[in-house]
C-alpha atoms as a PDB file:
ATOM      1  CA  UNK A   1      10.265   7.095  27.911  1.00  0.00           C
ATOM      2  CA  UNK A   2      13.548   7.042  30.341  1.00  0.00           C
ATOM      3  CA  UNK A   3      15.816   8.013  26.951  1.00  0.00           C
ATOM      4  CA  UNK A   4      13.696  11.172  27.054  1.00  0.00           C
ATOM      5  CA  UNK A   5      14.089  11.691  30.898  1.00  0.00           C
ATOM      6  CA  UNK A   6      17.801  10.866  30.720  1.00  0.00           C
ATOM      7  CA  UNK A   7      18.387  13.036  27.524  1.00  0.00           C
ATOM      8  CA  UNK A   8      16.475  16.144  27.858  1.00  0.00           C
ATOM      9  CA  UNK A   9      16.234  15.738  31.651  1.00  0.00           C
ATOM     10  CA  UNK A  10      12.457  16.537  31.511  1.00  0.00           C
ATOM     11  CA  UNK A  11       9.592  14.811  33.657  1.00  0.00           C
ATOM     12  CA  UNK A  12       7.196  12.628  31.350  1.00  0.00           C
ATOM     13  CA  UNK A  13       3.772  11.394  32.731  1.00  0.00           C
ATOM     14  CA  UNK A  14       1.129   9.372  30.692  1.00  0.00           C
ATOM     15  CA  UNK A  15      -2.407  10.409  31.059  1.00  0.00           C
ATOM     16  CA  UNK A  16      -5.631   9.864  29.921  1.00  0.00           C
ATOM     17  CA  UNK A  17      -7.028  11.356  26.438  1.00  0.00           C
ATOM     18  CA  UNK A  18     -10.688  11.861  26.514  1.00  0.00           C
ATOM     19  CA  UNK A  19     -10.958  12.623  23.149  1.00  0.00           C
ATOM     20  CA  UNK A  20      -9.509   9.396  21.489  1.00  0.00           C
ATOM     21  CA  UNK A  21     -13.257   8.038  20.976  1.00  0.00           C
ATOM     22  CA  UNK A  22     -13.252  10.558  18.142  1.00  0.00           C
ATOM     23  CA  UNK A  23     -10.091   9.362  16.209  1.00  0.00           C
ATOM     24  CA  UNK A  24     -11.643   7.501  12.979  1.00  0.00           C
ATOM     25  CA  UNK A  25     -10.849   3.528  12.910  1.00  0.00           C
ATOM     26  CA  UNK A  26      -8.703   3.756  10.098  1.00  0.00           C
ATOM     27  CA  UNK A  27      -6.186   5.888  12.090  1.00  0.00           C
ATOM     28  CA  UNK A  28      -6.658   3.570  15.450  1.00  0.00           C
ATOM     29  CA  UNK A  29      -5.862   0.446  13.225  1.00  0.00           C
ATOM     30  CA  UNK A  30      -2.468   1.839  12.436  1.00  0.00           C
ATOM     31  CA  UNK A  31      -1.623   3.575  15.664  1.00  0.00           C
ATOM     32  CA  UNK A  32      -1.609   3.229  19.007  1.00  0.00           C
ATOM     33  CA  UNK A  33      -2.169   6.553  21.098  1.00  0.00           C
ATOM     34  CA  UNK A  34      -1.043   7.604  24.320  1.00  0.00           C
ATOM     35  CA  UNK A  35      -1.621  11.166  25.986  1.00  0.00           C
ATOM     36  CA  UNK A  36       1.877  12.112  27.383  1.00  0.00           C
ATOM     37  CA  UNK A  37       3.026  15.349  29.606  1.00  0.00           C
ATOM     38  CA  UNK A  38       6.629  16.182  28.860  1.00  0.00           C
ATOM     39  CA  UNK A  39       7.099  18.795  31.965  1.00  0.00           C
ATOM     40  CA  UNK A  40       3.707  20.583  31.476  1.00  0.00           C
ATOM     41  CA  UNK A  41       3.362  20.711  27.757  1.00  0.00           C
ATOM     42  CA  UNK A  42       0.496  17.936  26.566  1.00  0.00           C
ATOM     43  CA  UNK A  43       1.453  15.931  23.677  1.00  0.00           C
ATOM     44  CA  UNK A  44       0.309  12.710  22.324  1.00  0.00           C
ATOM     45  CA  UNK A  45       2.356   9.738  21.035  1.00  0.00           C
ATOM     46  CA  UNK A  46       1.640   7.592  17.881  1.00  0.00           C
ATOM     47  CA  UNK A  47       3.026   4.196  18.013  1.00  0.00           C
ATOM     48  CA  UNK A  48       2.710   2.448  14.412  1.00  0.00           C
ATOM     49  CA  UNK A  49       1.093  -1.047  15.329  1.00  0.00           C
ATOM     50  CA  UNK A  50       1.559  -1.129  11.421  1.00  0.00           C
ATOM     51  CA  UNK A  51       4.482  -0.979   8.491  1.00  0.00           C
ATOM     52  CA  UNK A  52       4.542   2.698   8.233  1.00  0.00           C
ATOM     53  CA  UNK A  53       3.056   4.199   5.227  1.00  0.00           C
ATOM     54  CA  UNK A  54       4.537   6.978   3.073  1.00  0.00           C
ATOM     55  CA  UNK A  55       4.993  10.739   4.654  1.00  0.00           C
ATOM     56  CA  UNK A  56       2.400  12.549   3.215  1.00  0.00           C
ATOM     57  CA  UNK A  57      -0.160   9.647   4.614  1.00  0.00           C
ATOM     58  CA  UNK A  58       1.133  10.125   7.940  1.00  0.00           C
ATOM     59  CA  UNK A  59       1.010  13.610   7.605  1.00  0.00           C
ATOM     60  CA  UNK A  60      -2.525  13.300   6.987  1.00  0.00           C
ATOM     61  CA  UNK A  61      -3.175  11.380   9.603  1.00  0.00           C
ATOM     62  CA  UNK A  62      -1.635  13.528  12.326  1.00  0.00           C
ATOM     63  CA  UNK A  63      -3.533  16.487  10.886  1.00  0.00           C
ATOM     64  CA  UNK A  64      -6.521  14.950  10.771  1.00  0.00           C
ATOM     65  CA  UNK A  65      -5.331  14.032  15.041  1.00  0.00           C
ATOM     66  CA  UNK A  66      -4.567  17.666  15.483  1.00  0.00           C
ATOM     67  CA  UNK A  67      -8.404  18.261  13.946  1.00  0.00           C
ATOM     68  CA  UNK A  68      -9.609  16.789  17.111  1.00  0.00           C
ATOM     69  CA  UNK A  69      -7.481  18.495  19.647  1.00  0.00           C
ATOM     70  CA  UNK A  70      -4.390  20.903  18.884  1.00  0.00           C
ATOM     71  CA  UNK A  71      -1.638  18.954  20.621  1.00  0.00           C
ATOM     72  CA  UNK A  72       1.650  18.386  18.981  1.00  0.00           C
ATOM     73  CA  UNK A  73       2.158  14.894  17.838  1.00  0.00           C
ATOM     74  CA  UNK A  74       5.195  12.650  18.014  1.00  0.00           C
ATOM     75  CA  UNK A  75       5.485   9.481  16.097  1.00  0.00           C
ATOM     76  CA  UNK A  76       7.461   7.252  18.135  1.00  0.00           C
ATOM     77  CA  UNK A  77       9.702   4.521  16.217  1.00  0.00           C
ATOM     78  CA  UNK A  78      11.756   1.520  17.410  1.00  0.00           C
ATOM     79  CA  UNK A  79      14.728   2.214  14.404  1.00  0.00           C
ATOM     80  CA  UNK A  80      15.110   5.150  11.824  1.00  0.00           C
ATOM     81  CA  UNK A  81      17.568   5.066   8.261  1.00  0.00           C
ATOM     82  CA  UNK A  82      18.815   8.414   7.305  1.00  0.00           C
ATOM     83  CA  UNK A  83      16.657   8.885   4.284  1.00  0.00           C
ATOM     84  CA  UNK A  84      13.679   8.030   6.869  1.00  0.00           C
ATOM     85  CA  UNK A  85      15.049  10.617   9.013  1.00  0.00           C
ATOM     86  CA  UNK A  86      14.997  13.149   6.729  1.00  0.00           C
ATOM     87  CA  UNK A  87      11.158  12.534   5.397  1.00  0.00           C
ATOM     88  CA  UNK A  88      10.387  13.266   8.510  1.00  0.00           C
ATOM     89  CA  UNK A  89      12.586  16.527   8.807  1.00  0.00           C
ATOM     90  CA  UNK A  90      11.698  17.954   5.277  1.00  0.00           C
ATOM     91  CA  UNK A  91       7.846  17.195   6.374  1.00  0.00           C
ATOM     92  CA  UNK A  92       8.306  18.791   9.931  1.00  0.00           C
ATOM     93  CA  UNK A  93       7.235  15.910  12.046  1.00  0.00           C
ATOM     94  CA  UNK A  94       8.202  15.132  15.538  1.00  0.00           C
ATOM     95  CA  UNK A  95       9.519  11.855  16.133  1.00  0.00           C
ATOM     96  CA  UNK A  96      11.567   9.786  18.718  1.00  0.00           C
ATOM     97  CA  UNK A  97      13.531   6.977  18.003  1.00  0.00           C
ATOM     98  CA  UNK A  98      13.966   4.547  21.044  1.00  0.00           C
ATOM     99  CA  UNK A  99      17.835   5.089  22.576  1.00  0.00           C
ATOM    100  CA  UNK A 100      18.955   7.075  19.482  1.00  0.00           C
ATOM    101  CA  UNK A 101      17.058  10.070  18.370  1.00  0.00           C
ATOM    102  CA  UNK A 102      14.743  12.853  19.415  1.00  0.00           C
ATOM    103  CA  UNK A 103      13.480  15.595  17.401  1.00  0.00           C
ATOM    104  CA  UNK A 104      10.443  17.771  19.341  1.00  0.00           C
ATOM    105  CA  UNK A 105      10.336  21.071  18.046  1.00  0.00           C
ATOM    106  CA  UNK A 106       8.066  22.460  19.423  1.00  0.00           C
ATOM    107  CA  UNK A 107      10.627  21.927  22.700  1.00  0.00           C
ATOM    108  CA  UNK A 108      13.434  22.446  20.823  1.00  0.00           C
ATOM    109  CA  UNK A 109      14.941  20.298  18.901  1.00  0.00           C
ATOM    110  CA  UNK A 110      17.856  17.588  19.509  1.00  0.00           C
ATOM    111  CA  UNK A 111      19.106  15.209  17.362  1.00  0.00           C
ATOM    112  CA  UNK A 112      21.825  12.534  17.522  1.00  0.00           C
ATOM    113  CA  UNK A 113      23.655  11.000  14.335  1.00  0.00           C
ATOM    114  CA  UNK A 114      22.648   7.217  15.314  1.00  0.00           C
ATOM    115  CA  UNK A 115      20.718   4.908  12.365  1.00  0.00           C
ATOM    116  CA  UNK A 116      19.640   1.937  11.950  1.00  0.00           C
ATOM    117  CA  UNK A 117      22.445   1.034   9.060  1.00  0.00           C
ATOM    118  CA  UNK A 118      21.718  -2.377   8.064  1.00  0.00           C
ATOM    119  CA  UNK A 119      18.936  -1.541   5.706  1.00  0.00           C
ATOM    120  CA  UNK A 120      19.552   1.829   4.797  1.00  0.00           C
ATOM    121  CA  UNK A 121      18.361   3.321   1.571  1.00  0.00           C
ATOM    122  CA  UNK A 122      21.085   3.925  -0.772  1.00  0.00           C
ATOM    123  CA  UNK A 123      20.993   7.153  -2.545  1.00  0.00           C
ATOM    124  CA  UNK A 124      19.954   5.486  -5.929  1.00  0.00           C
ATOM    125  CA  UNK A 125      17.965   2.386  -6.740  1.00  0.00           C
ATOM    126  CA  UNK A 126      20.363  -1.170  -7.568  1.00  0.00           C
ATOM    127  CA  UNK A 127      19.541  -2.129 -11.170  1.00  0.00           C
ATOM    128  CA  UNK A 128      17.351  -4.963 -10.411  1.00  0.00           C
ATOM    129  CA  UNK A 129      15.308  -2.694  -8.007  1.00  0.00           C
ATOM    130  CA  UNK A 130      14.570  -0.352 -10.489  1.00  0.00           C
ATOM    131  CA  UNK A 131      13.416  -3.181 -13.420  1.00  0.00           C
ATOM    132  CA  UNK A 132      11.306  -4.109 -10.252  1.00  0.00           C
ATOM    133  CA  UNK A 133       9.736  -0.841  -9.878  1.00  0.00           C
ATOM    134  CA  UNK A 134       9.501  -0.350 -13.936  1.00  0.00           C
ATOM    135  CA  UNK A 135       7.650  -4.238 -13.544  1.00  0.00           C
ATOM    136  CA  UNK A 136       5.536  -2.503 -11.091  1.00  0.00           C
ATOM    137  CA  UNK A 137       4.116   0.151 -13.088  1.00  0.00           C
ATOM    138  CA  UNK A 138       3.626  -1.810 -16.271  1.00  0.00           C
ATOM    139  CA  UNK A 139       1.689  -4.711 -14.169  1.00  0.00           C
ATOM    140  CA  UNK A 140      -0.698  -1.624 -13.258  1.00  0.00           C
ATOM    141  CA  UNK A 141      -2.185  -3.636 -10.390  1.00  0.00           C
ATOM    142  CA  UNK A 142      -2.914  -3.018  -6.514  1.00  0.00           C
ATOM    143  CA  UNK A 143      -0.284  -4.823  -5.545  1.00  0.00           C
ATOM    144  CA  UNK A 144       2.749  -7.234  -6.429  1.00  0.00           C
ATOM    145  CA  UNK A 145       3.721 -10.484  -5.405  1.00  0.00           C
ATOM    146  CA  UNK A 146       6.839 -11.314  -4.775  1.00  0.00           C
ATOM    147  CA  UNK A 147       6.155 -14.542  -6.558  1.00  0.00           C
ATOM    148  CA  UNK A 148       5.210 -13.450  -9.363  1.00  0.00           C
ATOM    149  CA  UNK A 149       7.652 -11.225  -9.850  1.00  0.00           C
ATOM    150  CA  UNK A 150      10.339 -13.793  -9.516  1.00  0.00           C
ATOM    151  CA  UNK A 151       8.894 -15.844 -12.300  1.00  0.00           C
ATOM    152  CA  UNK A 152       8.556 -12.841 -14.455  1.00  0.00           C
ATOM    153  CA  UNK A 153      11.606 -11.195 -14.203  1.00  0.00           C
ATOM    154  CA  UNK A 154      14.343 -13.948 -14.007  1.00  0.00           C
ATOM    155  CA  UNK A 155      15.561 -12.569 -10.408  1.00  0.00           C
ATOM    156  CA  UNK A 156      16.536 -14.892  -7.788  1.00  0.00           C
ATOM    157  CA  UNK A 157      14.504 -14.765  -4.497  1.00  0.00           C
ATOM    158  CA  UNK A 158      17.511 -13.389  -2.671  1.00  0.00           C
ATOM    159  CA  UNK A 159      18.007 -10.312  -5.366  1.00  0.00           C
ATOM    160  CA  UNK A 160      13.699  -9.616  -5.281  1.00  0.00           C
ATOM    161  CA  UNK A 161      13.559  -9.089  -1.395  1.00  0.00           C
ATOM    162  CA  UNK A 162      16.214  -7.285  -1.110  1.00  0.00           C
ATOM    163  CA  UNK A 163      14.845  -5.251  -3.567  1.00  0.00           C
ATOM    164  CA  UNK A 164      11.437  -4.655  -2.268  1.00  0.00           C
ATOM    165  CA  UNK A 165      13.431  -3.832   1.231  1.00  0.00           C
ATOM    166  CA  UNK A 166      15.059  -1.230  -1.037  1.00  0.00           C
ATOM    167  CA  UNK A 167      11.729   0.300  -2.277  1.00  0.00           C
ATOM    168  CA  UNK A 168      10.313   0.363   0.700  1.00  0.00           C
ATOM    169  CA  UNK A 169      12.959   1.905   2.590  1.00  0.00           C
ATOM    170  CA  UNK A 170      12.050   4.760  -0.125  1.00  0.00           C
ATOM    171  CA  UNK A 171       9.182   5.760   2.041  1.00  0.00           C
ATOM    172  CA  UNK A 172       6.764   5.174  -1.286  1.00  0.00           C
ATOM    173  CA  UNK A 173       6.395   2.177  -1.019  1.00  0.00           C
ATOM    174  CA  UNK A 174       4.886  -0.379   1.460  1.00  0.00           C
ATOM    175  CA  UNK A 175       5.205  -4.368   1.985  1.00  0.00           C
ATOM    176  CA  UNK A 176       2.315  -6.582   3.799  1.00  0.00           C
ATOM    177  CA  UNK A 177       1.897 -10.229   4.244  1.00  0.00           C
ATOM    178  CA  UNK A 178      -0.863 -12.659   2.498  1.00  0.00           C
ATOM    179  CA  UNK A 179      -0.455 -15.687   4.095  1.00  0.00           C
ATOM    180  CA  UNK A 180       3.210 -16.676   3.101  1.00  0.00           C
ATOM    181  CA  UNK A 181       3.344 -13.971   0.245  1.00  0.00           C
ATOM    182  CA  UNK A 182       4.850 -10.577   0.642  1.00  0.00           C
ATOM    183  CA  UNK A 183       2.822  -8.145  -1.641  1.00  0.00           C
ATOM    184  CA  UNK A 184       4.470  -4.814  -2.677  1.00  0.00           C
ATOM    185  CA  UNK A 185       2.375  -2.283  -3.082  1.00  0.00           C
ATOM    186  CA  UNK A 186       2.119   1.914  -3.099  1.00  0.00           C
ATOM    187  CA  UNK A 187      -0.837   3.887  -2.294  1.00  0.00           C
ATOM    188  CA  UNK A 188      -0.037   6.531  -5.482  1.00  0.00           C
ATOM    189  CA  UNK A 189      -0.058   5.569  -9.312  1.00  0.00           C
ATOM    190  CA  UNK A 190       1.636   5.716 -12.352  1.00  0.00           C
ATOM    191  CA  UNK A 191       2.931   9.448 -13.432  1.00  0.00           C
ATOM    192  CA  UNK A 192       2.760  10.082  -9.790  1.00  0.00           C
ATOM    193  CA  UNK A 193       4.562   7.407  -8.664  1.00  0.00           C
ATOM    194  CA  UNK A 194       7.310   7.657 -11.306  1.00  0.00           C
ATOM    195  CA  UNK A 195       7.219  10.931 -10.178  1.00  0.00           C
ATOM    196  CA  UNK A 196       7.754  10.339  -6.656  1.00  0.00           C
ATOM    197  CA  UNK A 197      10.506   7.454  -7.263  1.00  0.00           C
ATOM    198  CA  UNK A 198      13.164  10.221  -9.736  1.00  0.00           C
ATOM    199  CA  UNK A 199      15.247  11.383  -7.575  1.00  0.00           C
ATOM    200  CA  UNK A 200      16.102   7.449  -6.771  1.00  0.00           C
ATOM    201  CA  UNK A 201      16.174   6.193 -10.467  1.00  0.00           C
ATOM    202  CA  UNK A 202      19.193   5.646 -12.265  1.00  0.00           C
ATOM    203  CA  UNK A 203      20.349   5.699 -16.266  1.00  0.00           C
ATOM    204  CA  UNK A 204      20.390   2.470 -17.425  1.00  0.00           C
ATOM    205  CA  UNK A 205      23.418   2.640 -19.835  1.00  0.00           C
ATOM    206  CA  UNK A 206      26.331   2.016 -18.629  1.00  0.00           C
ATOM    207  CA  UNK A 207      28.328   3.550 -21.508  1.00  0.00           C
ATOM    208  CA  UNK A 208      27.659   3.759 -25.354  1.00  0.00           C
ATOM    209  CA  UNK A 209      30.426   1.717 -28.310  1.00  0.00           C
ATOM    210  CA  UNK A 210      30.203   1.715 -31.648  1.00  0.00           C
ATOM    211  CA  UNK A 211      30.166  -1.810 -33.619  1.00  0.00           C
ATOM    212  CA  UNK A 212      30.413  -2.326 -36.903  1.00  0.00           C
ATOM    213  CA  UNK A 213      27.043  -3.167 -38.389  1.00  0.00           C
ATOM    214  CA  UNK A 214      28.585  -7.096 -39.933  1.00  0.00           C
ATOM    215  CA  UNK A 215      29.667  -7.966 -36.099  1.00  0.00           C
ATOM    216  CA  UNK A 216      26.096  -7.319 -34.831  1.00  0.00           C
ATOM    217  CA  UNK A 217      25.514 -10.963 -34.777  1.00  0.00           C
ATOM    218  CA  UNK A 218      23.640 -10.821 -32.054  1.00  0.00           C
ATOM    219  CA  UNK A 219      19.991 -10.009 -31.397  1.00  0.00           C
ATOM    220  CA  UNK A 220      19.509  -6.364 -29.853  1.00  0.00           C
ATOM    221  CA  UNK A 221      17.167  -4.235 -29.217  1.00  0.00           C
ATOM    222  CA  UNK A 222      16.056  -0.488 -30.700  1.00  0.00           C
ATOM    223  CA  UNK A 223      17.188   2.010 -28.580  1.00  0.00           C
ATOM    224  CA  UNK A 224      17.877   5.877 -27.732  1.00  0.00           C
ATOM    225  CA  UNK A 225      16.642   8.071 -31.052  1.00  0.00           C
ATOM    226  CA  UNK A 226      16.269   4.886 -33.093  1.00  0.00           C
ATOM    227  CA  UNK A 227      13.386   3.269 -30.608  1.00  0.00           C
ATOM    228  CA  UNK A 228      12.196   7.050 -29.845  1.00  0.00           C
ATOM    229  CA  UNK A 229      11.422   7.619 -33.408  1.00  0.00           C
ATOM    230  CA  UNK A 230       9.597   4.217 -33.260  1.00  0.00           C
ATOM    231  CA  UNK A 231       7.767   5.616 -29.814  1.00  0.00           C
ATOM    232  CA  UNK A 232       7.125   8.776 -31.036  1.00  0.00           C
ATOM    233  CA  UNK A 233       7.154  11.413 -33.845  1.00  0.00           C
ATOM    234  CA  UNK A 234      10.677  12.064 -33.782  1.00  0.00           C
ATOM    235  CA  UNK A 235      12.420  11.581 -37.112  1.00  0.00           C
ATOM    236  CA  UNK A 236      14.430   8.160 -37.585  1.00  0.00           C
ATOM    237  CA  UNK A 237      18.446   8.846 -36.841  1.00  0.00           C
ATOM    238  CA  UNK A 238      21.217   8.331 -39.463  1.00  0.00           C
ATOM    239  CA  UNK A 239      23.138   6.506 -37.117  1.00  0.00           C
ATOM    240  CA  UNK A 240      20.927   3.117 -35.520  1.00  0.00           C
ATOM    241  CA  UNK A 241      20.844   2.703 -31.703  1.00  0.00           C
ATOM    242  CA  UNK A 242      20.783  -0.798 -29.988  1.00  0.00           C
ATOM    243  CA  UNK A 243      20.999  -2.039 -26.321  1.00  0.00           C
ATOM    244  CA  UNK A 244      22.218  -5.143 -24.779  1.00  0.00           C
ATOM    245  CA  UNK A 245      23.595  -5.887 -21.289  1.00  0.00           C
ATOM    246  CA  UNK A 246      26.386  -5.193 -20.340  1.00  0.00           C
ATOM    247  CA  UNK A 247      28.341  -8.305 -19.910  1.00  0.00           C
ATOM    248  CA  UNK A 248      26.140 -10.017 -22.661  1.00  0.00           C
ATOM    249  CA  UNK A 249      28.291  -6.718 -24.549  1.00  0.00           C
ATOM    250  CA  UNK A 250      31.633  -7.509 -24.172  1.00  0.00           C
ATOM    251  CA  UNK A 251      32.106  -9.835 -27.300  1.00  0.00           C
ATOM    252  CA  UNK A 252      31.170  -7.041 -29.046  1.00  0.00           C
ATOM    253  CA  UNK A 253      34.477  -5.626 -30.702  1.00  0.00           C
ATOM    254  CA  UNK A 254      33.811  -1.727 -30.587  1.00  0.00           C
ATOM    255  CA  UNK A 255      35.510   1.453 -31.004  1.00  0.00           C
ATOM    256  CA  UNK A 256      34.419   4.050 -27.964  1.00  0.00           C
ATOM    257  CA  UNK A 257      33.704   7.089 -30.490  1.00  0.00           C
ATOM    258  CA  UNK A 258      32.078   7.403 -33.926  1.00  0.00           C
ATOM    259  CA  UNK A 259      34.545   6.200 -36.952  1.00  0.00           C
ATOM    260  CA  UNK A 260      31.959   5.269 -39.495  1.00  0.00           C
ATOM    261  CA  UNK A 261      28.687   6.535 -39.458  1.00  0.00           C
ATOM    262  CA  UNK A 262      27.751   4.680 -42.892  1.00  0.00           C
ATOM    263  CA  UNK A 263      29.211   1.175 -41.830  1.00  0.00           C
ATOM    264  CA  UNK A 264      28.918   1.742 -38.043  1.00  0.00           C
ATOM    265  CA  UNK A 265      25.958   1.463 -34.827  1.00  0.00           C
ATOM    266  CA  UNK A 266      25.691   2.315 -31.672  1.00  0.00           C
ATOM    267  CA  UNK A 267      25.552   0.069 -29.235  1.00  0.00           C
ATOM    268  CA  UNK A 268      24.285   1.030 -25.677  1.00  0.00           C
ATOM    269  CA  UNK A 269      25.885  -1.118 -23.003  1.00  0.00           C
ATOM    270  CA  UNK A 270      22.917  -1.195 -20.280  1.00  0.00           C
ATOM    271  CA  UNK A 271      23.360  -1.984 -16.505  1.00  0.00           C
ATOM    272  CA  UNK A 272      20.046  -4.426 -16.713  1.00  0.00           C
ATOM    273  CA  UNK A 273      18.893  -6.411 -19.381  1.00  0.00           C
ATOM    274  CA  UNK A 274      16.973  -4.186 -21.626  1.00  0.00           C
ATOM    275  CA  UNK A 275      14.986  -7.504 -22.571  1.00  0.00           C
ATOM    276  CA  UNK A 276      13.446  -8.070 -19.497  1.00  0.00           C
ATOM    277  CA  UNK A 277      10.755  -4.926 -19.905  1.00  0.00           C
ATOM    278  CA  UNK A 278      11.046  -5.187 -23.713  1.00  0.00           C
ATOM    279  CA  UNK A 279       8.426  -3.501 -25.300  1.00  0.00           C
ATOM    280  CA  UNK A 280       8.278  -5.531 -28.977  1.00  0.00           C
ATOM    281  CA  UNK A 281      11.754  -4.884 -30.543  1.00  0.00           C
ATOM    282  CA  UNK A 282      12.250  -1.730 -28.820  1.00  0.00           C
ATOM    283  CA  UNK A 283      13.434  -1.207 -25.164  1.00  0.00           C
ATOM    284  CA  UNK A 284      10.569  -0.124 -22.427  1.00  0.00           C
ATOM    285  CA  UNK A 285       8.903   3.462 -22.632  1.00  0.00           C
ATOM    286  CA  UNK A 286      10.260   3.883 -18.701  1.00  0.00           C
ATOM    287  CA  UNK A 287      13.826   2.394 -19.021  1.00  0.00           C
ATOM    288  CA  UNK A 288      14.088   4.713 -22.579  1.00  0.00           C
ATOM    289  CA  UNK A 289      13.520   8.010 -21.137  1.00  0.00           C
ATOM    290  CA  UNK A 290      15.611   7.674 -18.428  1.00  0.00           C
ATOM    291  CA  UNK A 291      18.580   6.862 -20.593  1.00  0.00           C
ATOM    292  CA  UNK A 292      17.568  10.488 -21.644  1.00  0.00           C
ATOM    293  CA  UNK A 293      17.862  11.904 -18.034  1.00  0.00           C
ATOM    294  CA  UNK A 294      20.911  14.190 -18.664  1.00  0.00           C
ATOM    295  CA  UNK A 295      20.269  14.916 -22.803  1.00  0.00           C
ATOM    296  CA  UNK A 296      19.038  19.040 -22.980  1.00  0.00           C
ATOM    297  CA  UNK A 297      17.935  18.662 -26.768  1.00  0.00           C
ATOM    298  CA  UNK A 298      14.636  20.251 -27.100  1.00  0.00           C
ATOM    299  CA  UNK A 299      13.326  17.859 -29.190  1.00  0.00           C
ATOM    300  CA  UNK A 300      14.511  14.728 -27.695  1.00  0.00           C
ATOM    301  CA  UNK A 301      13.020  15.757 -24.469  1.00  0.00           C
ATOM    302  CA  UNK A 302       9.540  16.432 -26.278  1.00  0.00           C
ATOM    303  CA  UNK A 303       9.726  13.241 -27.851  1.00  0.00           C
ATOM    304  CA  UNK A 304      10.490  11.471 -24.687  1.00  0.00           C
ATOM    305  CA  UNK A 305       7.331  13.400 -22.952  1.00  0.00           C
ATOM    306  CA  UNK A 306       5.456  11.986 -26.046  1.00  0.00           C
ATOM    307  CA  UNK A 307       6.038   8.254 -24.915  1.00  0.00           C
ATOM    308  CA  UNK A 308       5.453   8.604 -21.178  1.00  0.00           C
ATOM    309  CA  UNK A 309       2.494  10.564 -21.832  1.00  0.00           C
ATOM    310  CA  UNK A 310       0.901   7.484 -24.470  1.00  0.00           C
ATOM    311  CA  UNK A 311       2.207   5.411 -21.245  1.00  0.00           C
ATOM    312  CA  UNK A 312       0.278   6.865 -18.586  1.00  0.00           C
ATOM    313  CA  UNK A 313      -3.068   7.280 -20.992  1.00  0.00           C
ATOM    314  CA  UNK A 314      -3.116   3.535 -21.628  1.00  0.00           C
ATOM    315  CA  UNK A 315      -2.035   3.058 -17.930  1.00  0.00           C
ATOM    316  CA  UNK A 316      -4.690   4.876 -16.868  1.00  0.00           C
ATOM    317  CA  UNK A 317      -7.727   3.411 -19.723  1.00  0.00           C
ATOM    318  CA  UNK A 318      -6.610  -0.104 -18.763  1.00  0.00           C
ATOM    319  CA  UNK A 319      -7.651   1.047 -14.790  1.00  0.00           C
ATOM    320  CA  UNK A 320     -11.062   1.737 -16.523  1.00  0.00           C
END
């Protein structure tokens, strides 16, 4: 509490709160709560004892505080990344970070530009932390083991944690411990959680070629309108669509626009391997409609809504 003292040059006192018998167990289990007077205004402090869960949980919680006694509430944090930062500030919730930041609005507010870089969230997800996620929601489970993952998805244990730390530095997702497995896990599911996760997703191709259809030796998968049309009741395209890896691609002797569209394909060039998540001959429902994410056609985007809508029913009837 000195960094307060020494920054905003206001007395803080800890005192007694007689009303913390009321605060339901669930709450107590994650925090620890103090009753603290910053000059004379009476606040109390939540210190996670827990991984923190996502914003709108903690949210909840301080509501449900503030439910007992209308005091302002500041969650106070040993290290902060930017995008954790800014969860807070978009969801208007007091915070100190020990010897770096200090936002109390209801004081006014002061801030200083100081993160914890090391594991700070990059704006979008790394490749293998998005098949990760995309393994996630197919699995359709409570939680993930690291473990299993691994053996699933090819990844060394080196690229899997540091792509957990990735999706947890989201805010949406959590990590816990059983025994010596870490378990990812989020407390939302399917169309929500894709939901939640966009704005950190990423298109999977990397760019598109065009191969003539004799030099296809190779064994690809259906993709953009030629595995929508599969998916959904979009019509089949003149021109076939395939997808391979990128670096699996580059024996691939290609011309980067359209020559031939009787003798030619398209070949999509994809930052992951599209046969990781493969969904029979065709690439995954998740991984296909964000190759999508910038195409306006009307009826592309209806026919992409088509698949992810078939995904989350038999998400959702296999939950039953």
């Amino acid at each position: 509490m000195d960094y307060i003292y020494n920054t905003l040059g206001i007395t803080v006192k800890q005192q007694e709160w007689d009303k913390k018998i009321q605060v339901p167990f669930f709450i107590l289990a994650r925090y620890r709560i103090e009753c603290i007077l910053l000059d004379s205004v009476k606040t109390l402090f939540l210190y996670p004892k827990t991984e923190l869960d996502q914003i709108a949980t903690i949210k909840k919680h301080i509501l449900r505080i503030q439910g007992i006694e209308k005091l302002p509430v500041v969650v106070m944090l040993d290290k902060m990344t930017r995008q954790r930062r800014q969860n807070f500030l978009n969801a208007h919730i007091p915070f100190v970070v020990k010897d770096k930041q200090i936002y109390l609005p209801f004081l006014g507010v002061f801030l200083q530009e100081r993160f914890d870089t090391e594991n700070e969230l990059t704006e979008k997800l790394q490749p293998s932390a998005q098949v990760l996620f995309f393994y996630y929601l197919y699995k359709n489970e409570k939680g993930l083991y690291m473990n299993d993952a691994i053996r699933a998805l090819g990844f060394s244990a080196m690229t899997i944690t540091r792509d957990v730390r990735q999706l947890v530095q989201t805010g949406i997702f959590s990590s816990k411990k059983d025994g010596v497995q870490k378990i990812l896990y989020a407390t939302t599911e399917s169309k929500e959680l894709y939901q939640k996760m966009k704005p950190f997703l990423i298109n999977p191709v990397r760019r598109k070629i065009y191969v003539n259809k004799e030099d296809c030796e190779q064994k690809m998968l259906f993709a953009g309108n030629t595995a929508l049309s599969v998916m959904s009741m979009l019509n089949p395209p003149r021109l076939s669509c395939y997808a391979i890896e990128s670096n699996a691609g580059k024996k691939l002797q290609g011309t980067k626009s359209l020559l031939d569209d009787e003798n030619q394909v398209c070949v999509e060039l994809w930052k992951y391997d599209p046969q990781i998540l493969a969904e029979n001959e065709s690439v995954d429902s998740l991984s296909l409609a964000l190759s999508y994410i910038d195409d306006k056609d009307e009826r592309v985007e209806e026919a992409v809504e088509e698949v992810l809508n078939v995904l989350w029913r038999n998400l959702d009837d296999s939950r039953v």
